[in-house]
PDB file of N, CA and C in Angstrom:
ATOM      1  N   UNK A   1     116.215  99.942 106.013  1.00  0.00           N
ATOM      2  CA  UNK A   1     115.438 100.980 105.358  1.00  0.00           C
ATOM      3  C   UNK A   1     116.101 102.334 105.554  1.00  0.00           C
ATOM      4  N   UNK A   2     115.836 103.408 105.041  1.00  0.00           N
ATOM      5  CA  UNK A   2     116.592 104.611 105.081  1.00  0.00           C
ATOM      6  C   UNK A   2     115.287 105.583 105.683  1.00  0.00           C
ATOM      7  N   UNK A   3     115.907 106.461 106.261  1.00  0.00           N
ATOM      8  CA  UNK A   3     115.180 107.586 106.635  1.00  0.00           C
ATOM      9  C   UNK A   3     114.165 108.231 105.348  1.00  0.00           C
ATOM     10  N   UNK A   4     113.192 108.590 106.037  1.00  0.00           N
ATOM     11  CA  UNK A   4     112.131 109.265 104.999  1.00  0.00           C
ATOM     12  C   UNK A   4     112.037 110.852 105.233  1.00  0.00           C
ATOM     13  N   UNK A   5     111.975 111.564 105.123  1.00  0.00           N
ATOM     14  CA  UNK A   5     111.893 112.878 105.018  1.00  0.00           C
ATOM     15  C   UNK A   5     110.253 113.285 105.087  1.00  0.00           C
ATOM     16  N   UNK A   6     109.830 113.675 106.657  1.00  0.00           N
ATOM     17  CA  UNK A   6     108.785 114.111 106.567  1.00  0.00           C
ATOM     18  C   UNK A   6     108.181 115.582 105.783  1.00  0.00           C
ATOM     19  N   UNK A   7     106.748 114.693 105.046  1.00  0.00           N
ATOM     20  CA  UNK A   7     106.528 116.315 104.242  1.00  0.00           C
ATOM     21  C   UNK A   7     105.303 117.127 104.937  1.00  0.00           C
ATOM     22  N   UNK A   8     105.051 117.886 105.232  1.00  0.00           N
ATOM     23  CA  UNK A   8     103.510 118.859 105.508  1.00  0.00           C
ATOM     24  C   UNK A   8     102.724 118.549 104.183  1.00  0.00           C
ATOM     25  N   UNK A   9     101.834 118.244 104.359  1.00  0.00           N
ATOM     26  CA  UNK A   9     100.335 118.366 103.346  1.00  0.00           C
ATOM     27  C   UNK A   9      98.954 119.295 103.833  1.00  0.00           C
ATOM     28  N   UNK A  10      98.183 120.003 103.126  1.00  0.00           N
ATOM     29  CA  UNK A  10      97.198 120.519 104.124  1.00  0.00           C
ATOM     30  C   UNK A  10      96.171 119.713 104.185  1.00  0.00           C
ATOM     31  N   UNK A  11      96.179 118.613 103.266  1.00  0.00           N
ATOM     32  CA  UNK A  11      94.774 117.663 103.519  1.00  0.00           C
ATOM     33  C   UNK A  11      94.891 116.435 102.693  1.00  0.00           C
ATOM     34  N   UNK A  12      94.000 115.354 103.459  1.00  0.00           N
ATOM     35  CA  UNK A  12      94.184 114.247 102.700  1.00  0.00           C
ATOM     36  C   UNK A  12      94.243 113.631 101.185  1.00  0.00           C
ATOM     37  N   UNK A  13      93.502 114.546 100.733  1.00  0.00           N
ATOM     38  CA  UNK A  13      93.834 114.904  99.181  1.00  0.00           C
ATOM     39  C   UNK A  13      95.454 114.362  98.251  1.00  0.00           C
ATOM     40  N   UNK A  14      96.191 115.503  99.396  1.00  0.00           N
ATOM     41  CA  UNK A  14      97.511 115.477  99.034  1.00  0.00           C
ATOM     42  C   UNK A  14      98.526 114.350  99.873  1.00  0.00           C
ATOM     43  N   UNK A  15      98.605 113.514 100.057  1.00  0.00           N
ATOM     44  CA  UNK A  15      98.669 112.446 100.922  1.00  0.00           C
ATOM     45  C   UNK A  15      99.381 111.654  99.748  1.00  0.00           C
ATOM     46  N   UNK A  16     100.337 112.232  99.521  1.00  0.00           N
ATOM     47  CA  UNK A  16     100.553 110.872  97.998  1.00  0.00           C
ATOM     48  C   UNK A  16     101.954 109.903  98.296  1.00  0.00           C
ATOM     49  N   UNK A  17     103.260 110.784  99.050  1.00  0.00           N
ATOM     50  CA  UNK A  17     104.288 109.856  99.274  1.00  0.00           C
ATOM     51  C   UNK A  17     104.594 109.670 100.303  1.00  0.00           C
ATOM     52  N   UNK A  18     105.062 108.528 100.823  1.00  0.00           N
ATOM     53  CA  UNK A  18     105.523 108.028 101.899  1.00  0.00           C
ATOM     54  C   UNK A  18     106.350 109.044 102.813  1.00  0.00           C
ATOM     55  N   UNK A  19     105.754 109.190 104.522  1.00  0.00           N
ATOM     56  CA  UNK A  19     106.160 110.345 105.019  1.00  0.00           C
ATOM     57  C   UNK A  19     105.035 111.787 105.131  1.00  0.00           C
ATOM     58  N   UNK A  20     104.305 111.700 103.886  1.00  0.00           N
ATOM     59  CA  UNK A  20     103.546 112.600 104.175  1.00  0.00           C
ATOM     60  C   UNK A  20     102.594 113.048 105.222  1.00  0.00           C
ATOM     61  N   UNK A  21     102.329 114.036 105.696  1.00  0.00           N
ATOM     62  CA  UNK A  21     101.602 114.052 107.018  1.00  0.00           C
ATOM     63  C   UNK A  21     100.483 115.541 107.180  1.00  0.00           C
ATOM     64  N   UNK A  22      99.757 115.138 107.524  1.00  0.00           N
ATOM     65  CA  UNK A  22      99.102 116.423 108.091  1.00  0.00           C
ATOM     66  C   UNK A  22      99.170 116.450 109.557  1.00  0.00           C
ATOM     67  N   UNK A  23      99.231 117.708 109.802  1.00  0.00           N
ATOM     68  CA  UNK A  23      99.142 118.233 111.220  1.00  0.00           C
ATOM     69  C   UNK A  23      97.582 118.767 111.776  1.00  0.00           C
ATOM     70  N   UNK A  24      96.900 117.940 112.435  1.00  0.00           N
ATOM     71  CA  UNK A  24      95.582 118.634 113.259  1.00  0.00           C
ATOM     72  C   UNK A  24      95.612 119.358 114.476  1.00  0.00           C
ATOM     73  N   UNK A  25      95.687 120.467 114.896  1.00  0.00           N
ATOM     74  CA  UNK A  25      95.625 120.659 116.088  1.00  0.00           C
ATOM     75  C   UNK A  25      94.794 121.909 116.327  1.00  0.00           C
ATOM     76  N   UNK A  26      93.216 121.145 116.221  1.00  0.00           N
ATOM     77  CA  UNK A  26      92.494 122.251 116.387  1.00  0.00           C
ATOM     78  C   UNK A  26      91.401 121.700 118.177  1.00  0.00           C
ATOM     79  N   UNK A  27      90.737 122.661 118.215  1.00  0.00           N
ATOM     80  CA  UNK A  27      90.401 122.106 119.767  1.00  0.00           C
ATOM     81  C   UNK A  27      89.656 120.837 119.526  1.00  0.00           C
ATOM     82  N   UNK A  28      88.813 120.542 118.917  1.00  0.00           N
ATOM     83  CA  UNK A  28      88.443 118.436 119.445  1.00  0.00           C
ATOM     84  C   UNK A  28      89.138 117.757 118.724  1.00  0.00           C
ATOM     85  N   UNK A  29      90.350 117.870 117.597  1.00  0.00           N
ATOM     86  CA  UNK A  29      91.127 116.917 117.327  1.00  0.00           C
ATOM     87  C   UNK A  29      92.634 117.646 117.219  1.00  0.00           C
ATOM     88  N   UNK A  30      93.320 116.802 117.850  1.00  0.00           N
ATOM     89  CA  UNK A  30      94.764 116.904 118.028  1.00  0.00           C
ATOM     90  C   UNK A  30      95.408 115.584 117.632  1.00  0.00           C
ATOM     91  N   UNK A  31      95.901 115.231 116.452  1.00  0.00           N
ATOM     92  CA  UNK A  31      96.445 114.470 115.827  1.00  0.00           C
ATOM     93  C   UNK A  31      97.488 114.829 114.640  1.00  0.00           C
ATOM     94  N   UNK A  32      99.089 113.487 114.950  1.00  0.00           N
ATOM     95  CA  UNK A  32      99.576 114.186 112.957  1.00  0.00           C
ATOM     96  C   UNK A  32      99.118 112.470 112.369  1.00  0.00           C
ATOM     97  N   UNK A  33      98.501 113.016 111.163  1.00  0.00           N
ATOM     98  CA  UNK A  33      97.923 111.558 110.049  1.00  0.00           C
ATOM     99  C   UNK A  33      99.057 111.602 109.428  1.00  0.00           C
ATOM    100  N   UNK A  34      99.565 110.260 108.797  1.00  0.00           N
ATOM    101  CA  UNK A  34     100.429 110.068 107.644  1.00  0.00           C
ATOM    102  C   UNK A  34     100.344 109.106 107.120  1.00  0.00           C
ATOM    103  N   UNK A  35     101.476 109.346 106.023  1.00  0.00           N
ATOM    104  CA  UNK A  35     100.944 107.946 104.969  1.00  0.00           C
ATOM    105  C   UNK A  35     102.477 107.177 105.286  1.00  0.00           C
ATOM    106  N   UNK A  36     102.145 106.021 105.615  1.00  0.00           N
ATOM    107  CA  UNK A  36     103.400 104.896 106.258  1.00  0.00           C
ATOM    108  C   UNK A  36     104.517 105.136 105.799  1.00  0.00           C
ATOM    109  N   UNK A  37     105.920 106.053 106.160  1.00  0.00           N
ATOM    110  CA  UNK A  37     107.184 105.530 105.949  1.00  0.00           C
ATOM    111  C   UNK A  37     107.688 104.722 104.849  1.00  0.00           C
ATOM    112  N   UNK A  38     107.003 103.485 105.302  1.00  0.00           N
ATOM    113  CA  UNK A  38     107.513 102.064 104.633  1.00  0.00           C
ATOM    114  C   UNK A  38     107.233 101.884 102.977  1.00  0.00           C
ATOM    115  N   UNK A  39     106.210 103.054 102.353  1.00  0.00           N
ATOM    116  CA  UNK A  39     105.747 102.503 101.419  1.00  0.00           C
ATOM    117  C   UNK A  39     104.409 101.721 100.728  1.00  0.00           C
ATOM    118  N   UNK A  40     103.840 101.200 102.301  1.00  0.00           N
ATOM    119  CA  UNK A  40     102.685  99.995 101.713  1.00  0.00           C
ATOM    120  C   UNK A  40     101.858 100.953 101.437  1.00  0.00           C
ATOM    121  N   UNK A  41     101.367 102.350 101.673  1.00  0.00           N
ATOM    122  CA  UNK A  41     100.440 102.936 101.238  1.00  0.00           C
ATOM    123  C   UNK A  41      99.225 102.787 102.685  1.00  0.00           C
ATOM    124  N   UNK A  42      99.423 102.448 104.148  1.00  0.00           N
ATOM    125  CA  UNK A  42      98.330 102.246 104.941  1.00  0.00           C
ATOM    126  C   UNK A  42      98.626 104.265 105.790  1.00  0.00           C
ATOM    127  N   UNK A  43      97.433 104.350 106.051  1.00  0.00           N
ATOM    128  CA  UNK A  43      97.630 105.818 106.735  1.00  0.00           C
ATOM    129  C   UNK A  43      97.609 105.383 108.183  1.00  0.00           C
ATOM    130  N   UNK A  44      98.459 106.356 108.849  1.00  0.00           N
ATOM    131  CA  UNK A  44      98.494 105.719 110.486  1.00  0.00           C
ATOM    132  C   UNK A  44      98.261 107.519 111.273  1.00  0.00           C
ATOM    133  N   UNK A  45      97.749 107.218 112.323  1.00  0.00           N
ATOM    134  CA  UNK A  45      98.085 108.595 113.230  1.00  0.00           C
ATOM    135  C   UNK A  45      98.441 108.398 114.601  1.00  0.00           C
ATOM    136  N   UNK A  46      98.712 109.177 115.270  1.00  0.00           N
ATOM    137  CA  UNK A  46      99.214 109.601 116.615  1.00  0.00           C
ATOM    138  C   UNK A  46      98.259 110.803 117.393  1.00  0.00           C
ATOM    139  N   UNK A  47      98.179 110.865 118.500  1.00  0.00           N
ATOM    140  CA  UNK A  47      97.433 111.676 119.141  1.00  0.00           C
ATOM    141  C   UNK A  47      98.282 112.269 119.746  1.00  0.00           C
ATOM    142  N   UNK A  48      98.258 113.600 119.560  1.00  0.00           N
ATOM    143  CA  UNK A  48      98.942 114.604 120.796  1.00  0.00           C
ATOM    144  C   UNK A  48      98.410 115.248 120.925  1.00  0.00           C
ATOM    145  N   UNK A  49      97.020 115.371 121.694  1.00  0.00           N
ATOM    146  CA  UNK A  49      96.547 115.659 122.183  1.00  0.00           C
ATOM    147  C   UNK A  49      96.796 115.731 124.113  1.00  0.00           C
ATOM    148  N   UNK A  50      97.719 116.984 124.156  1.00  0.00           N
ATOM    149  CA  UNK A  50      98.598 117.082 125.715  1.00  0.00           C
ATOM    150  C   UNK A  50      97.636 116.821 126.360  1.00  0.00           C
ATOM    151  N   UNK A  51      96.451 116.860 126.395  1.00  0.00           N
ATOM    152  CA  UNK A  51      95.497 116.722 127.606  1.00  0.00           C
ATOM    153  C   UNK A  51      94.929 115.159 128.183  1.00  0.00           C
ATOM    154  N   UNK A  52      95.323 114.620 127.312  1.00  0.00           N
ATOM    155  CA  UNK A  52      95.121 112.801 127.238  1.00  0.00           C
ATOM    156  C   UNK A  52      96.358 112.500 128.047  1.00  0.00           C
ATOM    157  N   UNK A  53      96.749 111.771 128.808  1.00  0.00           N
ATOM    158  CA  UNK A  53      97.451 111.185 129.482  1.00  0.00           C
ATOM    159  C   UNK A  53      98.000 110.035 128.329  1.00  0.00           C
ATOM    160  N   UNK A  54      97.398 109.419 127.218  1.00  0.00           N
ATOM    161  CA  UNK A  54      97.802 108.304 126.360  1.00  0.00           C
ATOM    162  C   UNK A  54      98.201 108.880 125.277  1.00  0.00           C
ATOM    163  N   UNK A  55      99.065 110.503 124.900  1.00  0.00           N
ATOM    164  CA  UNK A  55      98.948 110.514 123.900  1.00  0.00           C
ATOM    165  C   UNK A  55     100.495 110.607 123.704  1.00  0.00           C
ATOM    166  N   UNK A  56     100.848 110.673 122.546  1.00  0.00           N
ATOM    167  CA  UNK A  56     102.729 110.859 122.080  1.00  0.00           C
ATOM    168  C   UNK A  56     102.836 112.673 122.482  1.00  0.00           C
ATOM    169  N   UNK A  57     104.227 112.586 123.344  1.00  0.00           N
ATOM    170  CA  UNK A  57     104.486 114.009 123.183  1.00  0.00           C
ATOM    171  C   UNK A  57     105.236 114.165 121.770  1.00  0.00           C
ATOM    172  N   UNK A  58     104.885 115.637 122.030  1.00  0.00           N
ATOM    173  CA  UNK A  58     105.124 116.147 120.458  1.00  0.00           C
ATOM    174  C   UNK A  58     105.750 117.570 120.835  1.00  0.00           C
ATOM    175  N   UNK A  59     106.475 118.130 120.293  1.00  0.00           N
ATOM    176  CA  UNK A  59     107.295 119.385 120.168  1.00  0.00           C
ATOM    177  C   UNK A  59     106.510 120.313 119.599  1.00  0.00           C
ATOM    178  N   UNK A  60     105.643 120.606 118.906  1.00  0.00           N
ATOM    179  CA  UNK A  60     104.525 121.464 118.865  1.00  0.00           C
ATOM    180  C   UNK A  60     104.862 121.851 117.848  1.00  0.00           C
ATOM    181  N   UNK A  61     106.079 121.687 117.066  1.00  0.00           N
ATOM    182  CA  UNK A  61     106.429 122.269 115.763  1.00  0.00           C
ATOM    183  C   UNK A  61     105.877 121.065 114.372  1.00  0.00           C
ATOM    184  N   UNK A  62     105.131 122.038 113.455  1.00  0.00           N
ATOM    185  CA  UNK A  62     103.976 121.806 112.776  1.00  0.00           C
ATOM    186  C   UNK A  62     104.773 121.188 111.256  1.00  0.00           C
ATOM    187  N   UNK A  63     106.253 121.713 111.174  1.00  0.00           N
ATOM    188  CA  UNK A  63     106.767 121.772 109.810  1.00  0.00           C
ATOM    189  C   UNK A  63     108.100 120.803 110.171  1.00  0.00           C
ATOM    190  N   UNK A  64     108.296 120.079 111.271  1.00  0.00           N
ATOM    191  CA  UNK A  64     109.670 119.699 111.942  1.00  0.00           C
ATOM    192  C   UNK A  64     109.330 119.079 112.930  1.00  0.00           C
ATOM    193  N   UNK A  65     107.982 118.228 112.720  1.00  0.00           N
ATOM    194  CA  UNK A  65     107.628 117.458 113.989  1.00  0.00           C
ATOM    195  C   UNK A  65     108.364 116.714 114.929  1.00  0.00           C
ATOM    196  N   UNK A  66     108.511 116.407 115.642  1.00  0.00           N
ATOM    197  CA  UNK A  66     109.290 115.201 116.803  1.00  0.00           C
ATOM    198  C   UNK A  66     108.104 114.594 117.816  1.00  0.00           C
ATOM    199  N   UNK A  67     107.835 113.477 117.788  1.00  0.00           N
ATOM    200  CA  UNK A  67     106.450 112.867 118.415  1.00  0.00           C
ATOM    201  C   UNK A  67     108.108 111.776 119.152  1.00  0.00           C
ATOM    202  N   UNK A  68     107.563 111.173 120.358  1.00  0.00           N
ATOM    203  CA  UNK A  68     107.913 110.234 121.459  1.00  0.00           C
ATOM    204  C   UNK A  68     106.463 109.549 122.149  1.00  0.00           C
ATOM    205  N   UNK A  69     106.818 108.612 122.260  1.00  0.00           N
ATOM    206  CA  UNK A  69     107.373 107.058 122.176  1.00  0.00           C
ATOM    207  C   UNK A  69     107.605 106.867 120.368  1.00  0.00           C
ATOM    208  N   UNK A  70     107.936 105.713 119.851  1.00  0.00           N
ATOM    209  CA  UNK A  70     108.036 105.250 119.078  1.00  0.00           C
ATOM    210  C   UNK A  70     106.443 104.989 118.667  1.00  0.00           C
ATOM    211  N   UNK A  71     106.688 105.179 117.011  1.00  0.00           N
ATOM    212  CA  UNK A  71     105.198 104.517 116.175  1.00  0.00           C
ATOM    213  C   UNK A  71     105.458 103.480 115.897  1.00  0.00           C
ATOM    214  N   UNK A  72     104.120 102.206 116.024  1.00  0.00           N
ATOM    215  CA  UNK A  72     104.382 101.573 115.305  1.00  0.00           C
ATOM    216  C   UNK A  72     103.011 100.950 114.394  1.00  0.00           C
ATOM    217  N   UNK A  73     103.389 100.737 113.303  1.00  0.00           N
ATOM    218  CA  UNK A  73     102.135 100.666 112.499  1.00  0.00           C
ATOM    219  C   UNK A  73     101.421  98.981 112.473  1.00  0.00           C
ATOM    220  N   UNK A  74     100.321  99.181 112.480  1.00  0.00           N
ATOM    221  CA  UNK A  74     100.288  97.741 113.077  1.00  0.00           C
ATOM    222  C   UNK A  74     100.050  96.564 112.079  1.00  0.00           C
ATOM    223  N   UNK A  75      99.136  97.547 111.056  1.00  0.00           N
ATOM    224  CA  UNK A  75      99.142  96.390 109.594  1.00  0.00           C
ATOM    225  C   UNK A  75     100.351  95.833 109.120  1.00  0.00           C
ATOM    226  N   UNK A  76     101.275  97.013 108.529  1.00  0.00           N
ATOM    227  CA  UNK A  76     102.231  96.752 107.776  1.00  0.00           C
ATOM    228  C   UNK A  76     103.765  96.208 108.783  1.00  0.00           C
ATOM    229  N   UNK A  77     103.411  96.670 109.940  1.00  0.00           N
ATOM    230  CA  UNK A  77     104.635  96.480 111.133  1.00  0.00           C
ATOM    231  C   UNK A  77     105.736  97.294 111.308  1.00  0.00           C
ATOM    232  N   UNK A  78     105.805  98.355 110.191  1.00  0.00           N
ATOM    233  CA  UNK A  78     106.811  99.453 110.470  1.00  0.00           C
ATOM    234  C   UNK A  78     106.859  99.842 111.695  1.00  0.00           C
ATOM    235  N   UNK A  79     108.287 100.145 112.181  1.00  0.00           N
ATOM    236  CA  UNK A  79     108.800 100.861 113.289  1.00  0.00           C
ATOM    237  C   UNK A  79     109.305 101.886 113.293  1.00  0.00           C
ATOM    238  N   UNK A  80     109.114 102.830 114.084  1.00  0.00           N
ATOM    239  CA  UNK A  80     110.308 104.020 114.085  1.00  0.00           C
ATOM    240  C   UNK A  80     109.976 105.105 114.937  1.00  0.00           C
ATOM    241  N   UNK A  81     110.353 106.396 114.707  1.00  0.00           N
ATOM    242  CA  UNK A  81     110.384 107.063 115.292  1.00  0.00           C
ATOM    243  C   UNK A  81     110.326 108.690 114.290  1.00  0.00           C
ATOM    244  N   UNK A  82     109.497 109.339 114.626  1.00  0.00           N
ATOM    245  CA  UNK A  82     109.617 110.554 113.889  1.00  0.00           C
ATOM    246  C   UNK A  82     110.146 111.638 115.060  1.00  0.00           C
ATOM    247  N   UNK A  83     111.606 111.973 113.960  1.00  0.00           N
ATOM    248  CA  UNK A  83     111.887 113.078 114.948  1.00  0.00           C
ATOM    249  C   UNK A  83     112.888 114.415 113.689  1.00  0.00           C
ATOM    250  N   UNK A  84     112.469 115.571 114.422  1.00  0.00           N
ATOM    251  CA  UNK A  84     112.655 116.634 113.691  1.00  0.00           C
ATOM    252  C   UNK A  84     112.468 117.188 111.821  1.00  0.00           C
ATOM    253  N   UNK A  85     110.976 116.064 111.486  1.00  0.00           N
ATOM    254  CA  UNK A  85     110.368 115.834 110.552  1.00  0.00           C
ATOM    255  C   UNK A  85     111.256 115.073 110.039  1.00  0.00           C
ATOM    256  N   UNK A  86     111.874 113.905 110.463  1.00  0.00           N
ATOM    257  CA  UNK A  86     112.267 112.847 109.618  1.00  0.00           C
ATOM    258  C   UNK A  86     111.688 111.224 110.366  1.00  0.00           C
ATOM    259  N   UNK A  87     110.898 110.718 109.102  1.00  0.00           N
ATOM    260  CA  UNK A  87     110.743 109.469 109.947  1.00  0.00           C
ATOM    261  C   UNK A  87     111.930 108.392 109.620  1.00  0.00           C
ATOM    262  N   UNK A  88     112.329 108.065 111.076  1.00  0.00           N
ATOM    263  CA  UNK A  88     113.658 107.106 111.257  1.00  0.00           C
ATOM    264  C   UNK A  88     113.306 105.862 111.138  1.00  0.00           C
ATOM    265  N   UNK A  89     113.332 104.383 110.955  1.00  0.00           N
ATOM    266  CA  UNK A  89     113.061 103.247 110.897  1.00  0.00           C
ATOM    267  C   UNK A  89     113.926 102.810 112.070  1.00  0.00           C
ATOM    268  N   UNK A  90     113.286 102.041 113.064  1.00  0.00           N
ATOM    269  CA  UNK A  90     114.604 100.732 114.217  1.00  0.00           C
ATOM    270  C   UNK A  90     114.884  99.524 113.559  1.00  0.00           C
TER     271      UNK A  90
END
């Protein structure tokens, strides 16, 4: 698979191509939503929420995300890794 090019959206509305993502980080939700990499169309998120001990660190940058550990989506089974707003496939 080839790299996807993460995009900013401001709301689920706009959620239309693969890669797309919103950024939450207001005080009771800290999450980025997106729409799968891969194509199948399933939305997945991540919590970075720093105060959770279980959540992905994240670089705090809103337009150029980088989240760690690896995502992985569990319907469709995509793997990868989003880093410096590109999602990578393993």
């Amino acid at each position: 698979m080839i790299d996807i090019i993460a995009r900013r959206v401001e709301d689920y509305k706009h959620l239309e191509n693969p890669g797309d993502y919103i950024v939450y980080d207001e005080e009771n939700v800290k999450q980025i939503t997106f729409l799968c990499p891969c194509g199948c169309g399933d939305l997945g998120s991540v919590n970075i929420d720093q105060s959770d001990p279980y959540c992905w660190k994240w670089n705090g940058d809103k337009d150029k995300p980088t989240t760690t550990p690896s995502i992985k989506q569990l319907d469709c089974g995509w793997h990868g890794y989003l880093t410096d707003g590109i999602f990578k496939t393993v």
